[in-house]
ModelCIF file with pLDDT and N, C-alpha, C, O atoms, coordinates in Angstrom:
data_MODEL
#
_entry.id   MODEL 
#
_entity.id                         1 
_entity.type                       polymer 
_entity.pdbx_number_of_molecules   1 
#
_entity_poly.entity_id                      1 
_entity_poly.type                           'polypeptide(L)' 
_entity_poly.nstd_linkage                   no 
_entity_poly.nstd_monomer                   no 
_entity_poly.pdbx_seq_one_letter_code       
;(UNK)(UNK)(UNK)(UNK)(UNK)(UNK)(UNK)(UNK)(UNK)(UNK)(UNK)(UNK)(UNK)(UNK)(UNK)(UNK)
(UNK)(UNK)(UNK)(UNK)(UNK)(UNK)(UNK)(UNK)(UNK)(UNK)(UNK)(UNK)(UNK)(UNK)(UNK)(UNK)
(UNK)(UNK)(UNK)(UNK)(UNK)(UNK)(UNK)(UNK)(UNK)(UNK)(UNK)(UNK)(UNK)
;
_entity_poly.pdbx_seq_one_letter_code_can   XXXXXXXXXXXXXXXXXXXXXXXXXXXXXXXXXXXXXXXXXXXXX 
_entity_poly.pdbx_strand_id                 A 
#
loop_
_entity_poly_seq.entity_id 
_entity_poly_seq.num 
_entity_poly_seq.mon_id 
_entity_poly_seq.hetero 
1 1  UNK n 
1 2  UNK n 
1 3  UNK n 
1 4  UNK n 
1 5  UNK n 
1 6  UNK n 
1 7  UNK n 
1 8  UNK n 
1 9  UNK n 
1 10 UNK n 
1 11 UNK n 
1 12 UNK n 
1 13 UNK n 
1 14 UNK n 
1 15 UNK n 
1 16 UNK n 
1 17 UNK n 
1 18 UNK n 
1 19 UNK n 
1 20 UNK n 
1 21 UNK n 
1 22 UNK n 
1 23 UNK n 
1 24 UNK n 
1 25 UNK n 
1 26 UNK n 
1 27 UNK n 
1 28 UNK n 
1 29 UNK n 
1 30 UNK n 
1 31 UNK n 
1 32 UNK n 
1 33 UNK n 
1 34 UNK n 
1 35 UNK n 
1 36 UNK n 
1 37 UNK n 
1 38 UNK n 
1 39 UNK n 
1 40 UNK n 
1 41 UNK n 
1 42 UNK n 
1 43 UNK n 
1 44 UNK n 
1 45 UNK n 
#
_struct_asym.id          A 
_struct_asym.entity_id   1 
#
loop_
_ma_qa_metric.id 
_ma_qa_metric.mode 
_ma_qa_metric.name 
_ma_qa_metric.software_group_id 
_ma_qa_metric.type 
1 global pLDDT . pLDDT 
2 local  pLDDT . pLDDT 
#
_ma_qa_metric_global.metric_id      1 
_ma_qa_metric_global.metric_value   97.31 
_ma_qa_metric_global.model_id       1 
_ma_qa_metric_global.ordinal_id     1 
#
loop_
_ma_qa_metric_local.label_asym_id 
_ma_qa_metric_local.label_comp_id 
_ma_qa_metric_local.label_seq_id 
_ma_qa_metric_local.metric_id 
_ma_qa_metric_local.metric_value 
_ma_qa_metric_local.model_id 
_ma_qa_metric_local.ordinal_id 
A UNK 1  2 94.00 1 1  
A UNK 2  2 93.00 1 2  
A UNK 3  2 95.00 1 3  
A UNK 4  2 97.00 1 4  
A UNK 5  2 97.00 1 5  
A UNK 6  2 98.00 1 6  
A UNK 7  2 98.00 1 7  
A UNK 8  2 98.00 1 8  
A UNK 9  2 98.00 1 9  
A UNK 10 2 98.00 1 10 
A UNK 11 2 98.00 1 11 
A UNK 12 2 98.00 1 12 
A UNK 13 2 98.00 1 13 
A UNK 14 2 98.00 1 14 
A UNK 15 2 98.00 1 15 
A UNK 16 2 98.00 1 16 
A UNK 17 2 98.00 1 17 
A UNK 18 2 97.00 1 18 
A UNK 19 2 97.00 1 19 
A UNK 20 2 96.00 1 20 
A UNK 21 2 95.00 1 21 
A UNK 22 2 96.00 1 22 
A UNK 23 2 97.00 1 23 
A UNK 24 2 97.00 1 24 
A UNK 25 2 98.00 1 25 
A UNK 26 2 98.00 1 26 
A UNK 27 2 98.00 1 27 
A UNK 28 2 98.00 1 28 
A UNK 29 2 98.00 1 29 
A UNK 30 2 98.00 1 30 
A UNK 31 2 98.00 1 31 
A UNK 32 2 98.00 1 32 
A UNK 33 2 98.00 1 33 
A UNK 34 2 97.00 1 34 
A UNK 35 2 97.00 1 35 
A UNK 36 2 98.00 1 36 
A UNK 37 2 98.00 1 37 
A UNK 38 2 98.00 1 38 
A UNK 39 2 98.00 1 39 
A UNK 40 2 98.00 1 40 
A UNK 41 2 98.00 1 41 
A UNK 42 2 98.00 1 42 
A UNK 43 2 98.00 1 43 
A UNK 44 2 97.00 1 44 
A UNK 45 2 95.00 1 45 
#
loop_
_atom_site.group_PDB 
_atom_site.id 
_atom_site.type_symbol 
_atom_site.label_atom_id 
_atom_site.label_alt_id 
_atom_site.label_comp_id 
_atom_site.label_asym_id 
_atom_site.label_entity_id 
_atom_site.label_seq_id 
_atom_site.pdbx_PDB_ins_code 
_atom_site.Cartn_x 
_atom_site.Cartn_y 
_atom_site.Cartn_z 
_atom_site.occupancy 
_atom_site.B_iso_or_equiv 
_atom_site.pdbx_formal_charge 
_atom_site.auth_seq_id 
_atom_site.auth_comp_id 
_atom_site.auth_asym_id 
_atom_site.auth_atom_id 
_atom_site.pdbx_PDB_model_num 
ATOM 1   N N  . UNK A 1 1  ? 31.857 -59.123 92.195 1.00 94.00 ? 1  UNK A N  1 
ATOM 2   C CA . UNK A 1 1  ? 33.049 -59.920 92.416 1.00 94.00 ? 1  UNK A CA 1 
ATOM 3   C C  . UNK A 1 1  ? 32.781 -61.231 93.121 1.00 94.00 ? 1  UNK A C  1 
ATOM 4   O O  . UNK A 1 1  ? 33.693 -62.010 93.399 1.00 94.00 ? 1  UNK A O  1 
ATOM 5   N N  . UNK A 1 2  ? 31.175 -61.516 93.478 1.00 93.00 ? 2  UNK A N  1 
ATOM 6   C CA . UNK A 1 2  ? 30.848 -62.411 94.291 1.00 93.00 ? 2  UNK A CA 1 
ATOM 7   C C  . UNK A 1 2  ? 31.112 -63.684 93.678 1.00 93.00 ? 2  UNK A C  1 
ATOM 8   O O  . UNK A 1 2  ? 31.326 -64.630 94.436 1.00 93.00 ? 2  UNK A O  1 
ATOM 9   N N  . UNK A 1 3  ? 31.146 -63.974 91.741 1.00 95.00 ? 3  UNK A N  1 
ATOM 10  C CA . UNK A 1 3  ? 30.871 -64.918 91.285 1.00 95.00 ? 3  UNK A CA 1 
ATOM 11  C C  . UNK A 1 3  ? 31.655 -64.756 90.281 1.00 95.00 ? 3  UNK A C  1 
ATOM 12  O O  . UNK A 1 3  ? 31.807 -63.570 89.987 1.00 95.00 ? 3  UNK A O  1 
ATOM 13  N N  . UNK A 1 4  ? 32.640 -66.063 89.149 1.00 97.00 ? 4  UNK A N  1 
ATOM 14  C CA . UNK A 1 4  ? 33.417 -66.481 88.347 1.00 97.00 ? 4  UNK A CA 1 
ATOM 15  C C  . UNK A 1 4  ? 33.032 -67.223 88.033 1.00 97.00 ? 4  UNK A C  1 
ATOM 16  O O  . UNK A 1 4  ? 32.211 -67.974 88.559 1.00 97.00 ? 4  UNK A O  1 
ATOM 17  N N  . UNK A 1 5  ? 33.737 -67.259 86.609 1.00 97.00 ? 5  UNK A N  1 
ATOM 18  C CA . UNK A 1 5  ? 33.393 -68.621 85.741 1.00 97.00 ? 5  UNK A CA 1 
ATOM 19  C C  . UNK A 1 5  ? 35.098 -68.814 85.067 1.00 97.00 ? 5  UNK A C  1 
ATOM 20  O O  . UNK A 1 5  ? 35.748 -67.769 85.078 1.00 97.00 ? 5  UNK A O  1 
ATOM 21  N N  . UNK A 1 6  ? 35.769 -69.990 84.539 1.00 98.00 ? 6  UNK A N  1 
ATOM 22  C CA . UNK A 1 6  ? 36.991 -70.030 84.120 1.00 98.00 ? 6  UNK A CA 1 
ATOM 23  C C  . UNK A 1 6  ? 36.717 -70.871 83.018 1.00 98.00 ? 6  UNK A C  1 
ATOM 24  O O  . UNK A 1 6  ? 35.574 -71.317 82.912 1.00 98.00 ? 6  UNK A O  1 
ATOM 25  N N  . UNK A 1 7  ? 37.444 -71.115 82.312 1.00 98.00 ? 7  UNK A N  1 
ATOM 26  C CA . UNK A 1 7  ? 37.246 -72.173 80.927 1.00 98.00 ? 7  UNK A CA 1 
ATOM 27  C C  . UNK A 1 7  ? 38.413 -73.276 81.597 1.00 98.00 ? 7  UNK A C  1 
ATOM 28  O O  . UNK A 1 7  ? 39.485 -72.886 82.061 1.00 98.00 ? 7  UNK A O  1 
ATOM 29  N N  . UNK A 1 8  ? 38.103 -74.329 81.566 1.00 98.00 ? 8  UNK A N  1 
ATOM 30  C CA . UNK A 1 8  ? 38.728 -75.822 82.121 1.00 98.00 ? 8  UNK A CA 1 
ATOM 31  C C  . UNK A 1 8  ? 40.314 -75.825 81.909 1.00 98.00 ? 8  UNK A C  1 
ATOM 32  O O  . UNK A 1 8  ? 41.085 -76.216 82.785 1.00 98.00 ? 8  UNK A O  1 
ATOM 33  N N  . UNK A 1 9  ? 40.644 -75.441 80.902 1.00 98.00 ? 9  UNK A N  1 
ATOM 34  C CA . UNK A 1 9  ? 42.217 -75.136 80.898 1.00 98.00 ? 9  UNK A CA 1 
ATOM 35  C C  . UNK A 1 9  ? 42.867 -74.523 82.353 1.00 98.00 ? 9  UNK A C  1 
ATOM 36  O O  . UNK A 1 9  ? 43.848 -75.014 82.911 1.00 98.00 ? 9  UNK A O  1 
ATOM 37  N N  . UNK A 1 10 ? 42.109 -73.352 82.838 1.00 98.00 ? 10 UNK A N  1 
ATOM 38  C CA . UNK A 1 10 ? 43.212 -72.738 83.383 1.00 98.00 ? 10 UNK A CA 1 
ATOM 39  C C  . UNK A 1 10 ? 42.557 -72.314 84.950 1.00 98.00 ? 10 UNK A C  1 
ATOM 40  O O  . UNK A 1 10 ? 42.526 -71.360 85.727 1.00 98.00 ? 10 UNK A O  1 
ATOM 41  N N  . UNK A 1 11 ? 42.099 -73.632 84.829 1.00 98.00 ? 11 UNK A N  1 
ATOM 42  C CA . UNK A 1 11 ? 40.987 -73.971 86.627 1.00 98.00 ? 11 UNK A CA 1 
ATOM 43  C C  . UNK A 1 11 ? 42.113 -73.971 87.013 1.00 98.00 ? 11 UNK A C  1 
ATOM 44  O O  . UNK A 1 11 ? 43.144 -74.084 86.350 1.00 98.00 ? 11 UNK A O  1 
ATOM 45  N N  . UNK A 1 12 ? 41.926 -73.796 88.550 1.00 98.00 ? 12 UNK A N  1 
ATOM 46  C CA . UNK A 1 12 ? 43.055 -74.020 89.644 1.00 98.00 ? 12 UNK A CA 1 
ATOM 47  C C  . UNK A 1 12 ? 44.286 -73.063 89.110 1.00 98.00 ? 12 UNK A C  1 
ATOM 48  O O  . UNK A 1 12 ? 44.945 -73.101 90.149 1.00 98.00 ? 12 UNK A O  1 
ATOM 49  N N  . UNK A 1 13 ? 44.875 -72.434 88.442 1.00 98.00 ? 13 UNK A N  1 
ATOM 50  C CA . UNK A 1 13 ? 45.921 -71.922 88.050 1.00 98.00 ? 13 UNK A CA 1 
ATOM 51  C C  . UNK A 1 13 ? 45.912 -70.421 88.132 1.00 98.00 ? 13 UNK A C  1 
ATOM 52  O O  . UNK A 1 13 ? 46.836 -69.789 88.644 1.00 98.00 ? 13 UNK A O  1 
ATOM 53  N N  . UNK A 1 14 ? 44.648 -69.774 87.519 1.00 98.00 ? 14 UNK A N  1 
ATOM 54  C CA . UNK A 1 14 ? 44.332 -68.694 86.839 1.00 98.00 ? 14 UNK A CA 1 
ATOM 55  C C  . UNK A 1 14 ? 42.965 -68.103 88.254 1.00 98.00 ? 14 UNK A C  1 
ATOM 56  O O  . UNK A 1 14 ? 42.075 -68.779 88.770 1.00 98.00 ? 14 UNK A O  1 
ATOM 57  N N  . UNK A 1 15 ? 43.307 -66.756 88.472 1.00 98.00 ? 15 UNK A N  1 
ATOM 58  C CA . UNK A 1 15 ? 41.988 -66.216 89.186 1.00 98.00 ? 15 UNK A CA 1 
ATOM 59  C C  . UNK A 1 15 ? 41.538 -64.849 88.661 1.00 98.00 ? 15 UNK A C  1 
ATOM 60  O O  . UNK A 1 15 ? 42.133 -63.810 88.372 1.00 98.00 ? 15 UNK A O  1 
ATOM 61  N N  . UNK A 1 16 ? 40.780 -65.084 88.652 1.00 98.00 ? 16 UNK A N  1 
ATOM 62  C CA . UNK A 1 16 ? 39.701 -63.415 88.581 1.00 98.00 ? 16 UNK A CA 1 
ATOM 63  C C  . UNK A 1 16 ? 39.718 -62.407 89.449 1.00 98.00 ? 16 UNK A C  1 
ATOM 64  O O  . UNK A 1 16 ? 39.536 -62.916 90.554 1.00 98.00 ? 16 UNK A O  1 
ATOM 65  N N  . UNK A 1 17 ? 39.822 -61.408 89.539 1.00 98.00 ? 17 UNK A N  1 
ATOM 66  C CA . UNK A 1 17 ? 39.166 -60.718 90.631 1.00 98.00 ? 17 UNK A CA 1 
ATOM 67  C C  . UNK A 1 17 ? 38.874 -59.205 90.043 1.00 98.00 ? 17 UNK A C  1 
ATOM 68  O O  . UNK A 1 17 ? 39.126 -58.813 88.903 1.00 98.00 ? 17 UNK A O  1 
ATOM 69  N N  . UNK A 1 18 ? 38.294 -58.482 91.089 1.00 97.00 ? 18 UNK A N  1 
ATOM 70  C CA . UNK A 1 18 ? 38.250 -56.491 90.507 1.00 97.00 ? 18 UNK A CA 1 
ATOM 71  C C  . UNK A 1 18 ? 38.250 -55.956 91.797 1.00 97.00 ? 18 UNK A C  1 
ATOM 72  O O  . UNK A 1 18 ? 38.058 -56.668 92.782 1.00 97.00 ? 18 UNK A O  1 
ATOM 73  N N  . UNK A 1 19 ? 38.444 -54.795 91.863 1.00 97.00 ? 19 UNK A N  1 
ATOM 74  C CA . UNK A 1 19 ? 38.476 -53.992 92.729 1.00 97.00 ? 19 UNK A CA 1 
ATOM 75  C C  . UNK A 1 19 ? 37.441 -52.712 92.362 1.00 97.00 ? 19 UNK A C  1 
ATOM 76  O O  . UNK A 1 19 ? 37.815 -51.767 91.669 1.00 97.00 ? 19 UNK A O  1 
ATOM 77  N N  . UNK A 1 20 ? 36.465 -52.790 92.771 1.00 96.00 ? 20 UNK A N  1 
ATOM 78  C CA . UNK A 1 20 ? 35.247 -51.751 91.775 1.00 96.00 ? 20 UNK A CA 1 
ATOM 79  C C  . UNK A 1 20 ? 35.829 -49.900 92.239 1.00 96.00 ? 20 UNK A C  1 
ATOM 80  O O  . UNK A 1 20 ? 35.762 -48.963 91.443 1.00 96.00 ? 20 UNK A O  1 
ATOM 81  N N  . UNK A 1 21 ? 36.319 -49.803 93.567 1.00 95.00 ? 21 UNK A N  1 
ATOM 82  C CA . UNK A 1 21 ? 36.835 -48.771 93.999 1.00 95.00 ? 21 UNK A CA 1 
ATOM 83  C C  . UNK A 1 21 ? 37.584 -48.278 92.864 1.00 95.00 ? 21 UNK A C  1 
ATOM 84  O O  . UNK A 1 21 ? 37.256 -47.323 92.160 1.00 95.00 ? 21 UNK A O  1 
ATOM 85  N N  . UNK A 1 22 ? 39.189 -49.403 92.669 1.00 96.00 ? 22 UNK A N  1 
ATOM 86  C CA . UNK A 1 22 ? 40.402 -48.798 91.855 1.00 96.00 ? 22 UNK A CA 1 
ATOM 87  C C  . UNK A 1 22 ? 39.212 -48.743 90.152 1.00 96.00 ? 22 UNK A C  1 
ATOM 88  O O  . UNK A 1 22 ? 39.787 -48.096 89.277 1.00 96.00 ? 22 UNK A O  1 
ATOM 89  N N  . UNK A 1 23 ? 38.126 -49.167 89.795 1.00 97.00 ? 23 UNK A N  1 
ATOM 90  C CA . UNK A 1 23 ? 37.471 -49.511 88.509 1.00 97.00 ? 23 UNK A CA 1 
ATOM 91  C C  . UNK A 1 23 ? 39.107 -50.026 87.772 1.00 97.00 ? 23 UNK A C  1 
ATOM 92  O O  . UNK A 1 23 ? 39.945 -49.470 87.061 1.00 97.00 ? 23 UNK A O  1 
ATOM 93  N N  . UNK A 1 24 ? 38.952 -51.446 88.438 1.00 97.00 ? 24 UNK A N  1 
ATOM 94  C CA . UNK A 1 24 ? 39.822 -52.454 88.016 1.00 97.00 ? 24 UNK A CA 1 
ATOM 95  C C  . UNK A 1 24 ? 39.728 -53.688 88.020 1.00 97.00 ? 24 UNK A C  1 
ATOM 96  O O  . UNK A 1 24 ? 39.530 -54.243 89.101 1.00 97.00 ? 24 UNK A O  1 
ATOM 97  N N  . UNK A 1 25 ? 39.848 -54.506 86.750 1.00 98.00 ? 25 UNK A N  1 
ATOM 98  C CA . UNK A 1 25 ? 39.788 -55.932 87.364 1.00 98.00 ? 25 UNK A CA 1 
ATOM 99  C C  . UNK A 1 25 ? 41.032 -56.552 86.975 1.00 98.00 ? 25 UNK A C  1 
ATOM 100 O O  . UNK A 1 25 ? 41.698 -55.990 86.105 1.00 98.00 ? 25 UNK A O  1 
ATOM 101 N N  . UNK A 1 26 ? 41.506 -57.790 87.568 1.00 98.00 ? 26 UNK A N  1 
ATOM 102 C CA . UNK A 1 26 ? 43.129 -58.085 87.709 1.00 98.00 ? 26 UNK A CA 1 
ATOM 103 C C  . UNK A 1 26 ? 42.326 -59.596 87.161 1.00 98.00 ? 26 UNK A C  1 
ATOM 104 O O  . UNK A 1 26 ? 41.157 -59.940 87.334 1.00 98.00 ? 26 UNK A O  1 
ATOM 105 N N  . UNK A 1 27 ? 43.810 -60.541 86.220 1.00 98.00 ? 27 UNK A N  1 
ATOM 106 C CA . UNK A 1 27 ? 44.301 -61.712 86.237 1.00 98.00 ? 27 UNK A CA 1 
ATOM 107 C C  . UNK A 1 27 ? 45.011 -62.125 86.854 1.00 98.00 ? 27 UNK A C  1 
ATOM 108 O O  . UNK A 1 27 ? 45.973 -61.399 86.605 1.00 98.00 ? 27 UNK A O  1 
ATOM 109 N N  . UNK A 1 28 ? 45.352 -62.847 87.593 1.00 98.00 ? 28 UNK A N  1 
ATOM 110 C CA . UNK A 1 28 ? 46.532 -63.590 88.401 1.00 98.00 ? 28 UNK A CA 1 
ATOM 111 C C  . UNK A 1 28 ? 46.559 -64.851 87.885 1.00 98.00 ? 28 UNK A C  1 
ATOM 112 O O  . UNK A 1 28 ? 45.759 -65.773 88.043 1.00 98.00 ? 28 UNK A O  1 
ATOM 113 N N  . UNK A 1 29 ? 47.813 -64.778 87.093 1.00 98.00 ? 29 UNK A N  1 
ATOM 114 C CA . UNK A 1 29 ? 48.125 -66.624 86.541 1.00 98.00 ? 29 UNK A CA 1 
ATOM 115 C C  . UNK A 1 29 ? 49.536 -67.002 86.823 1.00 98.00 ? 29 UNK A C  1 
ATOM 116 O O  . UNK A 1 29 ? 50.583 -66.394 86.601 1.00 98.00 ? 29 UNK A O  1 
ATOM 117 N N  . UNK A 1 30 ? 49.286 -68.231 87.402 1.00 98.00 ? 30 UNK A N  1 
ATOM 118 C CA . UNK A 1 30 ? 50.310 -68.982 88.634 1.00 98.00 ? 30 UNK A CA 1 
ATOM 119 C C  . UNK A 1 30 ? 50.402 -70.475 87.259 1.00 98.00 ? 30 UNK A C  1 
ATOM 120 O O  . UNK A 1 30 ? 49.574 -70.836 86.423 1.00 98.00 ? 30 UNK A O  1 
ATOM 121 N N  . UNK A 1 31 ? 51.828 -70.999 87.600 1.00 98.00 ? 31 UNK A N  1 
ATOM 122 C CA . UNK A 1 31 ? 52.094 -72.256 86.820 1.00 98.00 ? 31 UNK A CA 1 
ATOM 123 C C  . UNK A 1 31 ? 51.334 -71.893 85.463 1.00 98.00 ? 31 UNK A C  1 
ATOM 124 O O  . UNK A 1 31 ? 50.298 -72.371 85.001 1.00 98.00 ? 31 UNK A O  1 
ATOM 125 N N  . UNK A 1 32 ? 52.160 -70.919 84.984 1.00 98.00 ? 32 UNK A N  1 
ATOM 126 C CA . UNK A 1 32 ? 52.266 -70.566 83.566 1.00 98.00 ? 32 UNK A CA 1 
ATOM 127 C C  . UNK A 1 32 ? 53.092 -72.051 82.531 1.00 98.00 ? 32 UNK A C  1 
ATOM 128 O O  . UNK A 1 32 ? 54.188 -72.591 82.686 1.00 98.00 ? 32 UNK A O  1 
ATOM 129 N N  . UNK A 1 33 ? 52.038 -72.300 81.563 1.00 98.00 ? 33 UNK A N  1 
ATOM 130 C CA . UNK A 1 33 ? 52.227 -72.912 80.501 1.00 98.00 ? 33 UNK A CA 1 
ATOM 131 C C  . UNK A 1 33 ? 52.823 -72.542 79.103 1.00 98.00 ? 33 UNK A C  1 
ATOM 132 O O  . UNK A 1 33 ? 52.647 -71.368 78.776 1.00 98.00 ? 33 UNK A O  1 
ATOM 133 N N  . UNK A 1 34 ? 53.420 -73.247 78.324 1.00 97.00 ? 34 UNK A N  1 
ATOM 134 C CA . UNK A 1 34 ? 53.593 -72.418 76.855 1.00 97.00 ? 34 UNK A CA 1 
ATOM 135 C C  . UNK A 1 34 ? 52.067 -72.335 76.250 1.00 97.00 ? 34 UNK A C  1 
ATOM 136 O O  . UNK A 1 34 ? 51.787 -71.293 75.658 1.00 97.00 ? 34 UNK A O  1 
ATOM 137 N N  . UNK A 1 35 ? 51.232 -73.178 76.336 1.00 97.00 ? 35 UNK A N  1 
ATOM 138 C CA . UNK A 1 35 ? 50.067 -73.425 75.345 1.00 97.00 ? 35 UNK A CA 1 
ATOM 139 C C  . UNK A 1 35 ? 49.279 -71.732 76.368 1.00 97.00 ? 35 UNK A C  1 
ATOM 140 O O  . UNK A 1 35 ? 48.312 -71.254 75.775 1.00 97.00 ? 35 UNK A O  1 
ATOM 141 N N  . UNK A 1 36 ? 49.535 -71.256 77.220 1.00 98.00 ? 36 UNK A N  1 
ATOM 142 C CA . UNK A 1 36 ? 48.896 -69.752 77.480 1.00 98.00 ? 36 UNK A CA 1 
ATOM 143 C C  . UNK A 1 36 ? 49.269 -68.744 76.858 1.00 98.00 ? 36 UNK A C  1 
ATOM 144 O O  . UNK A 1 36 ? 48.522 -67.766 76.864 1.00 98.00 ? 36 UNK A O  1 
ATOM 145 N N  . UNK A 1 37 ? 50.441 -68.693 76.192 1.00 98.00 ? 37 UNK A N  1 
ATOM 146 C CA . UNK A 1 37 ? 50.876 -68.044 74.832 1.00 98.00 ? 37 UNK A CA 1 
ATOM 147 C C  . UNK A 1 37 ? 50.037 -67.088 74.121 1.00 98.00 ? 37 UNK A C  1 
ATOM 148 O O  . UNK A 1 37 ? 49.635 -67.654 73.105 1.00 98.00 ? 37 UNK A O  1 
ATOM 149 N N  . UNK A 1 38 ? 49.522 -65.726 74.198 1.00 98.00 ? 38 UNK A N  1 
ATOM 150 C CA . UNK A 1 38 ? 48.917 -65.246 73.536 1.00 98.00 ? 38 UNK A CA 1 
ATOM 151 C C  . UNK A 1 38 ? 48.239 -64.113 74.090 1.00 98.00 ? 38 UNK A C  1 
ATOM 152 O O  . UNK A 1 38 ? 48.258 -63.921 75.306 1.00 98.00 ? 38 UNK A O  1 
ATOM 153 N N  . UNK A 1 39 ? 47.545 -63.220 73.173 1.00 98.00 ? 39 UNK A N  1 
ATOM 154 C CA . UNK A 1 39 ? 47.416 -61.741 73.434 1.00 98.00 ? 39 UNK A CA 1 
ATOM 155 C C  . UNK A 1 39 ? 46.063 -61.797 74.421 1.00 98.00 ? 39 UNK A C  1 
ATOM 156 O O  . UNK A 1 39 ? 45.016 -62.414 74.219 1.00 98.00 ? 39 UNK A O  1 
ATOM 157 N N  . UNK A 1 40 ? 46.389 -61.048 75.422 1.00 98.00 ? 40 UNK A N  1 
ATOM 158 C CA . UNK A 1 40 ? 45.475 -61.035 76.404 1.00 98.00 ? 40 UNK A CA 1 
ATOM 159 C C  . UNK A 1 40 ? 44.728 -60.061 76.478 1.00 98.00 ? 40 UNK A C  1 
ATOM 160 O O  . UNK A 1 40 ? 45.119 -58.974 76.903 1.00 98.00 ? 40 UNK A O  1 
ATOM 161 N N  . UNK A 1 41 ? 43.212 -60.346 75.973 1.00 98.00 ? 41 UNK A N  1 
ATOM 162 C CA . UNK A 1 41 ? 41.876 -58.562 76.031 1.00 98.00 ? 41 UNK A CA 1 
ATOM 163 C C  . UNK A 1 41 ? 41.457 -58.807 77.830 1.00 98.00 ? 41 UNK A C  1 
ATOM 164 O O  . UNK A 1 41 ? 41.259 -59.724 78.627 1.00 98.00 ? 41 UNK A O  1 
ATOM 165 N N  . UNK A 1 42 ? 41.491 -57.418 77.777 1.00 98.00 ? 42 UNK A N  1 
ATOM 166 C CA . UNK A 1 42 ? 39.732 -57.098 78.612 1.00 98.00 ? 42 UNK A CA 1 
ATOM 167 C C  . UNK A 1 42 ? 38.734 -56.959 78.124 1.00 98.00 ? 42 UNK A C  1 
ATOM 168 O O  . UNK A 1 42 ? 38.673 -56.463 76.999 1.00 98.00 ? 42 UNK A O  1 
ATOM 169 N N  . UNK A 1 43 ? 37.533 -57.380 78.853 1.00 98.00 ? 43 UNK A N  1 
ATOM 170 C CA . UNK A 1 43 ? 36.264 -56.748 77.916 1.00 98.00 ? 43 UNK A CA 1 
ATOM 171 C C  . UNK A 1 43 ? 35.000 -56.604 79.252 1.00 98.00 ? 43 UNK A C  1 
ATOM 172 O O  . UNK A 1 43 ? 34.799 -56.976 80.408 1.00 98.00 ? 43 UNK A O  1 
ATOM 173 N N  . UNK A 1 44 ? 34.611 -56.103 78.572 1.00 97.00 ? 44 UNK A N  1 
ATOM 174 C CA . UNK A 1 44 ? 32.993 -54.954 79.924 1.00 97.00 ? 44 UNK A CA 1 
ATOM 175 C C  . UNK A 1 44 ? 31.845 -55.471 79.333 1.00 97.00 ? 44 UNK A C  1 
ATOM 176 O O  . UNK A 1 44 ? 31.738 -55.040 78.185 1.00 97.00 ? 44 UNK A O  1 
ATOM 177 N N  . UNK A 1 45 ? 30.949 -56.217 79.652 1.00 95.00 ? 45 UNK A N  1 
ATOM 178 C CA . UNK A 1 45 ? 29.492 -56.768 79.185 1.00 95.00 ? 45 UNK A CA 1 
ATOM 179 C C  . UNK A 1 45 ? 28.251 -55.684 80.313 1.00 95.00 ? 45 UNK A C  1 
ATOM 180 O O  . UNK A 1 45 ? 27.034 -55.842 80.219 1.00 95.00 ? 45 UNK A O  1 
#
């Protein structure tokens, strides 16, 4: 959880985080846009 990366759109707006305890990771998106419109995955690398 030490380190993020965001795609330039949704800097400053949008945060990352997880909680490895709950085996969870959360979005938090603040000053929602229309162009954010769209189906949101998780994914595990």
């Amino acid at each position: 959880g030490g380190s993020t990366s965001y795609v330039d759109s949704v800097k400053g707006r949008f945060t990352i985080s997880r909680d490895n305890a709950k085996n969870t990771v959360y979005l938090q998106m603040n000053s929602l846009k229309p162009e954010d419109t769209a189906v949101y995955y998780c994914a595990a690398d």
